[in-house]
Protein backbone atom coordinates (compact mmCIF):
# COMPACT_ATOMS: atom_id res chain seq x y z
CA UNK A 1 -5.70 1.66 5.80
CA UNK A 2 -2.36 1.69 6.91
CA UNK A 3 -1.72 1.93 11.04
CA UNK A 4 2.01 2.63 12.05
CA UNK A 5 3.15 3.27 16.05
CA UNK A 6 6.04 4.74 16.13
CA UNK A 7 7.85 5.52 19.20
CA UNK A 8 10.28 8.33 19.33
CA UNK A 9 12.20 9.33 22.71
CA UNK A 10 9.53 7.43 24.93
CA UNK A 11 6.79 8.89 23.24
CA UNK A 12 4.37 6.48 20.77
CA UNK A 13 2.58 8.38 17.97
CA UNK A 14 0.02 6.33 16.35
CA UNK A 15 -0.07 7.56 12.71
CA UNK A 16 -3.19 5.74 10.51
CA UNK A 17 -2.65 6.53 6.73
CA UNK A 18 -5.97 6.31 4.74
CA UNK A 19 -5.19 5.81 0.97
CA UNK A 20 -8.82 5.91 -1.16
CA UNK A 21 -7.72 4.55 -4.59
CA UNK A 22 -9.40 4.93 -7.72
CA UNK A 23 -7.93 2.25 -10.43
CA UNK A 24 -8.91 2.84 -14.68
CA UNK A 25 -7.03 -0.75 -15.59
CA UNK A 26 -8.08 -0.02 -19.28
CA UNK A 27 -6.08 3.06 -19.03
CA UNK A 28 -3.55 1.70 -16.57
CA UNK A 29 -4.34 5.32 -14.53
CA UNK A 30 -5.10 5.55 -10.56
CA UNK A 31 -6.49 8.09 -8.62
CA UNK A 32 -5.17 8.39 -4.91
CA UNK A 33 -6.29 10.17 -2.28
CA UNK A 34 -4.12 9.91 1.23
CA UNK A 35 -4.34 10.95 4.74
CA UNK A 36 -2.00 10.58 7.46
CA UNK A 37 -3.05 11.77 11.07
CA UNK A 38 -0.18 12.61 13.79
CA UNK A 39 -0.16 14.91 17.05
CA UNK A 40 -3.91 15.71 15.76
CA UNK A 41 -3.11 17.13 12.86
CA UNK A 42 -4.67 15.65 9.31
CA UNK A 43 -2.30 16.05 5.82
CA UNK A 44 -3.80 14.77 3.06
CA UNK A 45 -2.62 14.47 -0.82
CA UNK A 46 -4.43 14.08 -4.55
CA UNK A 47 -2.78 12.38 -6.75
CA UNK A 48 -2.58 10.71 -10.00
CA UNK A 49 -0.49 7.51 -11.07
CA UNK A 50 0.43 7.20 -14.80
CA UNK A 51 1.59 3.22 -15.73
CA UNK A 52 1.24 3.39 -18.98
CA UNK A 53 4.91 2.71 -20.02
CA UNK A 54 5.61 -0.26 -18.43
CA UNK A 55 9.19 0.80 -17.96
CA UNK A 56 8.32 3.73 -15.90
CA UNK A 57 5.45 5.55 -13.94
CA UNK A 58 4.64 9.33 -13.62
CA UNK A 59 2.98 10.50 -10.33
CA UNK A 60 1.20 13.66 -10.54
CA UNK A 61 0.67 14.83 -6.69
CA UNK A 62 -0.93 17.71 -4.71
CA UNK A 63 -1.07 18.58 -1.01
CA UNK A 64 -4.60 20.02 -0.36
CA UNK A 65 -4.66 23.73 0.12
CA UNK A 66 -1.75 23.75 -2.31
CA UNK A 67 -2.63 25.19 -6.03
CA UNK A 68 1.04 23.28 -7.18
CA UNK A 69 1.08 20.22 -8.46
CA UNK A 70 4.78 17.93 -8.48
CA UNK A 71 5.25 15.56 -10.75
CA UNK A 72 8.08 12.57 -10.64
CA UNK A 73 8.93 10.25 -13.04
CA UNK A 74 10.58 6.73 -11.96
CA UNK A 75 12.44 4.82 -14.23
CA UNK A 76 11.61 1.75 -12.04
CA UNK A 77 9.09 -0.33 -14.31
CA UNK A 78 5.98 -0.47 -12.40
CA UNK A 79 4.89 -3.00 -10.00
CA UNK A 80 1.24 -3.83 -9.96
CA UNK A 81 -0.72 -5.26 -7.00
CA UNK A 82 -1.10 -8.76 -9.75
CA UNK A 83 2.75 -9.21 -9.69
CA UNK A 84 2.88 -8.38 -6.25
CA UNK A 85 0.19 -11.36 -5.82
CA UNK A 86 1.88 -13.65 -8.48
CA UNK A 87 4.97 -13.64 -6.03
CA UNK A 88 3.05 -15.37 -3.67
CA UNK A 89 2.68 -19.28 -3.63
CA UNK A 90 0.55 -21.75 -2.37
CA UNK A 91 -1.91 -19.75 -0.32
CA UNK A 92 -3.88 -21.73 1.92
CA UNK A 93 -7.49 -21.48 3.00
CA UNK A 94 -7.63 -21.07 6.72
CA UNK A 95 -11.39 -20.47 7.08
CA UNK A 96 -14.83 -19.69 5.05
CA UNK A 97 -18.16 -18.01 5.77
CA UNK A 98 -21.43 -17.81 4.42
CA UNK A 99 -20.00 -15.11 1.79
CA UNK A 100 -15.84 -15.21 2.05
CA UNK A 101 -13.08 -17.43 1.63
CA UNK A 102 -9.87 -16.94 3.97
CA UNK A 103 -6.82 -17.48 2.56
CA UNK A 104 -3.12 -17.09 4.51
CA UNK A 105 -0.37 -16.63 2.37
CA UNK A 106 3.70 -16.50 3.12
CA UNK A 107 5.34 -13.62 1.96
CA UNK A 108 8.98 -14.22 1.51
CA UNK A 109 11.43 -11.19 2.76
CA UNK A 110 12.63 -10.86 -0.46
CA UNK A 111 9.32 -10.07 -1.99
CA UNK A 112 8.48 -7.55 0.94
CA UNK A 113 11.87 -6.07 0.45
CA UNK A 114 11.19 -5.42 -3.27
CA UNK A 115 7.19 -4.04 -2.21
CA UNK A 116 8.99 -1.40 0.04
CA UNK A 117 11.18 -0.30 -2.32
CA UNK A 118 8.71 0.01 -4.90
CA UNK A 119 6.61 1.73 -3.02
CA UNK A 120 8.73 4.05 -1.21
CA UNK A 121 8.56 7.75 -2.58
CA UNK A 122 10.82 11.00 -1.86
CA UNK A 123 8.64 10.79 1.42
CA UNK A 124 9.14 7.92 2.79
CA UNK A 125 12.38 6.47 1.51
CA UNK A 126 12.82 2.93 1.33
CA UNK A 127 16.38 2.74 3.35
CA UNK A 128 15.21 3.63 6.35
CA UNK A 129 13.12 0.15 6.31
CA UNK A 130 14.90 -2.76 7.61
CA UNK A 131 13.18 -6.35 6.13
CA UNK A 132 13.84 -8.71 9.21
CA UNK A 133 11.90 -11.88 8.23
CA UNK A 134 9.29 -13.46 6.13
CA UNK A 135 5.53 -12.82 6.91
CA UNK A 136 2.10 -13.82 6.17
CA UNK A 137 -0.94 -11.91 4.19
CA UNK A 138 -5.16 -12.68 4.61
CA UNK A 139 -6.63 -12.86 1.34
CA UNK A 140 -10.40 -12.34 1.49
CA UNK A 141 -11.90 -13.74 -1.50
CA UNK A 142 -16.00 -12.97 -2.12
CA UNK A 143 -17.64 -16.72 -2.75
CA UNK A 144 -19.92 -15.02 -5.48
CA UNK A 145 -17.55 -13.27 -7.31
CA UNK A 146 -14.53 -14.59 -7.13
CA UNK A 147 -12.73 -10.93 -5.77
CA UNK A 148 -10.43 -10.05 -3.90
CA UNK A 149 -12.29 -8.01 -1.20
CA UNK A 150 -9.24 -7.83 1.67
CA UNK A 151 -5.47 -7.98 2.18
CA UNK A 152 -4.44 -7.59 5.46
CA UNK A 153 -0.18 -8.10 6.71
CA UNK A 154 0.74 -7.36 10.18
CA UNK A 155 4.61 -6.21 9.84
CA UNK A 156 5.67 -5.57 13.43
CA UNK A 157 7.91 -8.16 13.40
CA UNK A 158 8.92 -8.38 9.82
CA UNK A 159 9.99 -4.69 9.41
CA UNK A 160 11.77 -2.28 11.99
CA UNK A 161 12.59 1.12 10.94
CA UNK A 162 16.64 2.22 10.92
CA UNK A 163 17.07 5.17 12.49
CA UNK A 164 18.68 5.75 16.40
CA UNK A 165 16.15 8.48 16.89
CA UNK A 166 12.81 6.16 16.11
CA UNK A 167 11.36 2.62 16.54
CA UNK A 168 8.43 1.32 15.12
CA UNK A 169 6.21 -0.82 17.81
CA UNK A 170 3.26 -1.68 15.16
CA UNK A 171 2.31 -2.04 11.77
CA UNK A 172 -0.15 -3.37 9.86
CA UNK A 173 -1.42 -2.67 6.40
CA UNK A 174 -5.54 -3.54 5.32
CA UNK A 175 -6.74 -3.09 1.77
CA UNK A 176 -10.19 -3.18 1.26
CA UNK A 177 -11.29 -3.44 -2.33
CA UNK A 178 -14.78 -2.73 -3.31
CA UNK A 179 -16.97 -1.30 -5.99
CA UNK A 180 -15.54 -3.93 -9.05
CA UNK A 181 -15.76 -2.17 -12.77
CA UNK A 182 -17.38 1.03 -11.48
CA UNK A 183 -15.00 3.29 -11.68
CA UNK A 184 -15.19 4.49 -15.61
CA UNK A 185 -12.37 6.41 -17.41
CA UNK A 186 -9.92 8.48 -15.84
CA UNK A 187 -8.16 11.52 -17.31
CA UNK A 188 -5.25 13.69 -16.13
CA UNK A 189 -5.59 17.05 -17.13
């Protein structure tokens, strides 16, 4: 889950974005399924990421109650959440429980300046993201497996948006990763 406020001419919209992911790492083929909620109003989006090539992906994506599908092709290689994690050093544990580890990890502003821009799409386009500073990321490790089971990076201060018209008050990003080597093959048709 992804929770932005953004406030616009005195007036704060909070906008959660829901991504359900689906991830065939045999294949190297994802399944994603988004919401974002503003002024009441739900939009949500199918899709299909293709990482096959490692020197580009294909994104296959659908706005529900649409028959079209777009696809886009990015001649960006393609940045998976291990290097994203392989950027980051030293994390520390910070706490344990009966069934999770805690780690904190420092994410340098070059590293979040390279996630943004990796993950920015015709959408949401990466220049209107200003990196201010470095910040940190929970890792939630399961004691019996050994997974990763959360990631959670508060941005507020690490990210403002550029743009006279808008300013961003909060953001935070949580991934929650579950269901481990359940997912089976995935096809695009």
């Amino acid at each position: 889950n992804i929770v932005a406020s953004v406030e616009t001419e005195g007036i704060t919209l909070d906008m959660p974005i829901k991504l359900d992911m689906a991830f065939d790492m045999k294949n190297h083929i994802s399944k994603v399924d988004s919401s974002i909620t503003m002024l009441g109003m739900t939009f949500t989006t199918e899709g299909y990421v293709d990482s096959n090539d490692p020197n580009h992906v294909i994104t296959y994506q659908k706005t529900i109650g649409e028959d079209t599908w777009t696809k886009s092709v990015s001649e960006e290689p393609s940045m998976t959440g291990s290097d994203i994690l392989s950027d980051i050093e030293n994390p520390e544990q910070v706490s344990s429980d009966d069934s999770i580890y805690l780690y904190r990890a420092n994410i340098s502003k070059e590293v979040l300046s390279e996630v943004i821009a990796t993950a920015s799409t015709d959408a949401t386009d990466s220049s209107m993201f200003q990196v201010n500073g470095d910040t940190t990321m929970d890792i939630e490790v399961d004691k019996e497996t050994g997974y990763i089971t959360r990631l959670y990076m508060d941005l507020t201060d690490a990210v403002s948006v550029s743009s006279e018209d808008v300013s961003m008050t909060k953001m935070t990003f949580e991934f929650l990763l579950s269901d481990f080597n359940e997912v089976g093959t995935l096809t695009i048709d």
